[in-house]
C-alpha atoms as a PDB file:
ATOM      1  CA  UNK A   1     117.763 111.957  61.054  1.00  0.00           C
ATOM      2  CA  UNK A   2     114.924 114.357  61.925  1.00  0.00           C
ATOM      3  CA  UNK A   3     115.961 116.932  64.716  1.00  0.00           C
ATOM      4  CA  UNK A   4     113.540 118.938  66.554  1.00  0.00           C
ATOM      5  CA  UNK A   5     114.259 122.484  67.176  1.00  0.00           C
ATOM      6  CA  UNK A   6     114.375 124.094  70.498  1.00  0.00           C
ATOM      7  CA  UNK A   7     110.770 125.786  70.567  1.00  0.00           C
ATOM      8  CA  UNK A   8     108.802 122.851  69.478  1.00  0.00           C
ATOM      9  CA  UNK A   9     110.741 121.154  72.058  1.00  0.00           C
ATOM     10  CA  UNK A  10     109.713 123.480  74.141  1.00  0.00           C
ATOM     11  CA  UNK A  11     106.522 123.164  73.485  1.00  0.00           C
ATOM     12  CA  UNK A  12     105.736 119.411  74.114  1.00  0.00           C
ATOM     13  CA  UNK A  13     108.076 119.441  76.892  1.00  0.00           C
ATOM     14  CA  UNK A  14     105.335 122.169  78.353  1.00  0.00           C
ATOM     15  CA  UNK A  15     102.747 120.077  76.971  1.00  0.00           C
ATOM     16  CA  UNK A  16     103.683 116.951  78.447  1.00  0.00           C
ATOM     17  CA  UNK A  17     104.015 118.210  81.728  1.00  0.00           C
ATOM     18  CA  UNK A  18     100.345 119.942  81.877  1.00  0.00           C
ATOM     19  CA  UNK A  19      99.567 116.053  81.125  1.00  0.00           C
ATOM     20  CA  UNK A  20     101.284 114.843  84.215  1.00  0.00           C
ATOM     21  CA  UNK A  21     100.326 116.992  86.331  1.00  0.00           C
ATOM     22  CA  UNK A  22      96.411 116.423  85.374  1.00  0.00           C
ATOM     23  CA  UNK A  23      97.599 112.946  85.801  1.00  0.00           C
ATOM     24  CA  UNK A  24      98.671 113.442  88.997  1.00  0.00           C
ATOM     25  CA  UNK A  25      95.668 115.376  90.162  1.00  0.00           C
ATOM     26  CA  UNK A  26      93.214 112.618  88.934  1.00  0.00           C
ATOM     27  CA  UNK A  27      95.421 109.851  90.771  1.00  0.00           C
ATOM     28  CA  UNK A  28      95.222 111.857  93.738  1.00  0.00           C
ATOM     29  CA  UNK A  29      91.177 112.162  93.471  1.00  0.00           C
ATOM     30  CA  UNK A  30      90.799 108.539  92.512  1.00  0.00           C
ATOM     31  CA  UNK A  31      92.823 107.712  95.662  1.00  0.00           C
ATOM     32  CA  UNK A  32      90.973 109.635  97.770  1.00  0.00           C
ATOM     33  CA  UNK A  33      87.259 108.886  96.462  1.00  0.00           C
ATOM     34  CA  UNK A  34      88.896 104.987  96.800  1.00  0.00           C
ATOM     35  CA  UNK A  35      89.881 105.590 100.465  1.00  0.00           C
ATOM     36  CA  UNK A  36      86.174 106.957 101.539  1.00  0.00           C
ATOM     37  CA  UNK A  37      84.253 103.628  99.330  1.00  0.00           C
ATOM     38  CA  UNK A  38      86.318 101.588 100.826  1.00  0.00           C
ATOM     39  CA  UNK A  39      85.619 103.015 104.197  1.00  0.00           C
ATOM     40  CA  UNK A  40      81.909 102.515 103.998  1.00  0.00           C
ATOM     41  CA  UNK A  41      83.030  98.796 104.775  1.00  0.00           C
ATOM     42  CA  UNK A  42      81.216  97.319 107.982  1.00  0.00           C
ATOM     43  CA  UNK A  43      83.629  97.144 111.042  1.00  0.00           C
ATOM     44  CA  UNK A  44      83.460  93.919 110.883  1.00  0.00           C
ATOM     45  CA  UNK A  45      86.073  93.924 107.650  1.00  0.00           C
ATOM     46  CA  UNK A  46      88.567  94.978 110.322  1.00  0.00           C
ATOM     47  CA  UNK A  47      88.993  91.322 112.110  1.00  0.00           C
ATOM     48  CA  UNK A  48      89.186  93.059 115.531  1.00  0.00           C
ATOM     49  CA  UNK A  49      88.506  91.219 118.171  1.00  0.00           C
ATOM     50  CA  UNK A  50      84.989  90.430 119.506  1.00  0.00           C
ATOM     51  CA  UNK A  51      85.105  92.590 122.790  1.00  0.00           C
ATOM     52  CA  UNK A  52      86.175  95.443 120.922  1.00  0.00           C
ATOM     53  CA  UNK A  53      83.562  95.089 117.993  1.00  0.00           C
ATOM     54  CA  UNK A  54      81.377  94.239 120.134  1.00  0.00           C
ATOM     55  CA  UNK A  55      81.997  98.058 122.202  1.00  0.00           C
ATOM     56  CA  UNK A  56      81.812  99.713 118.848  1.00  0.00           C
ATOM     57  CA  UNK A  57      78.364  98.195 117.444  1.00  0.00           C
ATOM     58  CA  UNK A  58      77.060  98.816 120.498  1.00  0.00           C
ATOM     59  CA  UNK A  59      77.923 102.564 120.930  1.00  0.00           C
ATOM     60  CA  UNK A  60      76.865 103.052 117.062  1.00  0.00           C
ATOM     61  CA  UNK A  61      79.910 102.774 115.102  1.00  0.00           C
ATOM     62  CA  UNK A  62      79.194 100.096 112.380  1.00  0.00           C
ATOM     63  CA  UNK A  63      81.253 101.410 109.424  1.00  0.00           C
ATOM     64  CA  UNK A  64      84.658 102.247 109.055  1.00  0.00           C
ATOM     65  CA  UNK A  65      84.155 106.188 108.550  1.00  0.00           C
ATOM     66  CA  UNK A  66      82.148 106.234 111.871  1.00  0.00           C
ATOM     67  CA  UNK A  67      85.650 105.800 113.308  1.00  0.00           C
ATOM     68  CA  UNK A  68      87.519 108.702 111.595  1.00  0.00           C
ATOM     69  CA  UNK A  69      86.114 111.514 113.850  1.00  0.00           C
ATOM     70  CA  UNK A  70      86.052 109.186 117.132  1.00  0.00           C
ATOM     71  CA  UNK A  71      87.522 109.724 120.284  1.00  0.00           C
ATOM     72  CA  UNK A  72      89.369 106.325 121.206  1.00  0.00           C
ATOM     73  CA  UNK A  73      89.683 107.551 124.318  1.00  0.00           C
ATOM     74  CA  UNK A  74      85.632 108.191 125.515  1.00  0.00           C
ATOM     75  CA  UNK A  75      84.445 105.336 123.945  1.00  0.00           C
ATOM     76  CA  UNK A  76      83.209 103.743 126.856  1.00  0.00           C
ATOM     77  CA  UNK A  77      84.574 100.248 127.189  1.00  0.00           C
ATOM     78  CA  UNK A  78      87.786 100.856 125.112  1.00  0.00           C
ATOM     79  CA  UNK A  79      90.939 101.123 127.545  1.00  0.00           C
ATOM     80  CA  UNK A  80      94.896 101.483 126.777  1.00  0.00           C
ATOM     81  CA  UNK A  81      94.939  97.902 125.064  1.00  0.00           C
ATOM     82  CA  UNK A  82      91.953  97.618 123.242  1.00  0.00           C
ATOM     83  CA  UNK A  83      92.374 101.658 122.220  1.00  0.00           C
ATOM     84  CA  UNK A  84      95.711 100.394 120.966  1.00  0.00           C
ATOM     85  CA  UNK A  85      94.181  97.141 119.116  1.00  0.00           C
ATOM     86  CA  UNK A  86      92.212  99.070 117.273  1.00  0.00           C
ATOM     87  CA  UNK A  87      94.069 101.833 116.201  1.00  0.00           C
ATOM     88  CA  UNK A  88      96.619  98.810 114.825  1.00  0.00           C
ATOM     89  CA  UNK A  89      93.860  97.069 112.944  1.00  0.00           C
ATOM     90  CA  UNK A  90      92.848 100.968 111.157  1.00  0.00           C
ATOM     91  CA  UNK A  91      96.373 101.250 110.040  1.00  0.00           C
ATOM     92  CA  UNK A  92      96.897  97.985 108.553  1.00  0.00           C
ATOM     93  CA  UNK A  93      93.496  98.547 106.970  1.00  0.00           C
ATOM     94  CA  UNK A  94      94.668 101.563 105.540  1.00  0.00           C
ATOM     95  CA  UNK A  95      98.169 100.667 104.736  1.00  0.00           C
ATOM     96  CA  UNK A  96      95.923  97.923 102.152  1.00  0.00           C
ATOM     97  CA  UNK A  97      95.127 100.455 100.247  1.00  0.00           C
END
């Protein structure tokens, strides 16, 4: 049987592991470049409720990533509930992907 000695080991053991960790960084930027496309999705890919998209269109946020730097909270229109709603809908959005 063919045995391989300890530094050539060594060696694809190092070299395999620069490969997974390249992996790893180009699953992490596919993920992320993933998250943003899909996020360019109309609001209306979120099935909220018709008061609440309704509120959004009409204070400008039409896409997904409008709503990743908004304040829930001075969107005028939005209270407890429909703040609530909609953060709900986001993470199940986000959990999809």
């Amino acid at each position: 049987m063919y045995e391989i000695d300890d530094e050539k080991k060594a060696e694809y053991e190092l070299a395999l592991s620069k490969i997974r960790i390249e992996v790893l960084k180009k699953y992490e930027e596919y993920n992320k470049t993933m998250k943003y496309m899909a996020a360019d999705a109309p609001i209306e890919i979120l099935c909220l409720p018709k008061a609440i998209e309704t509120i959004l269109i009409t204070n400008g946020y039409l896409r997904i990533y409008d709503l990743f730097d908004a304040d829930f909270t001075k969107i005028k229109g939005l209270g407890v509930v429909r703040c609530r709603d909609l953060t709900a809908c986001l993470d199940q959005f986000f959990s999809m992907l």
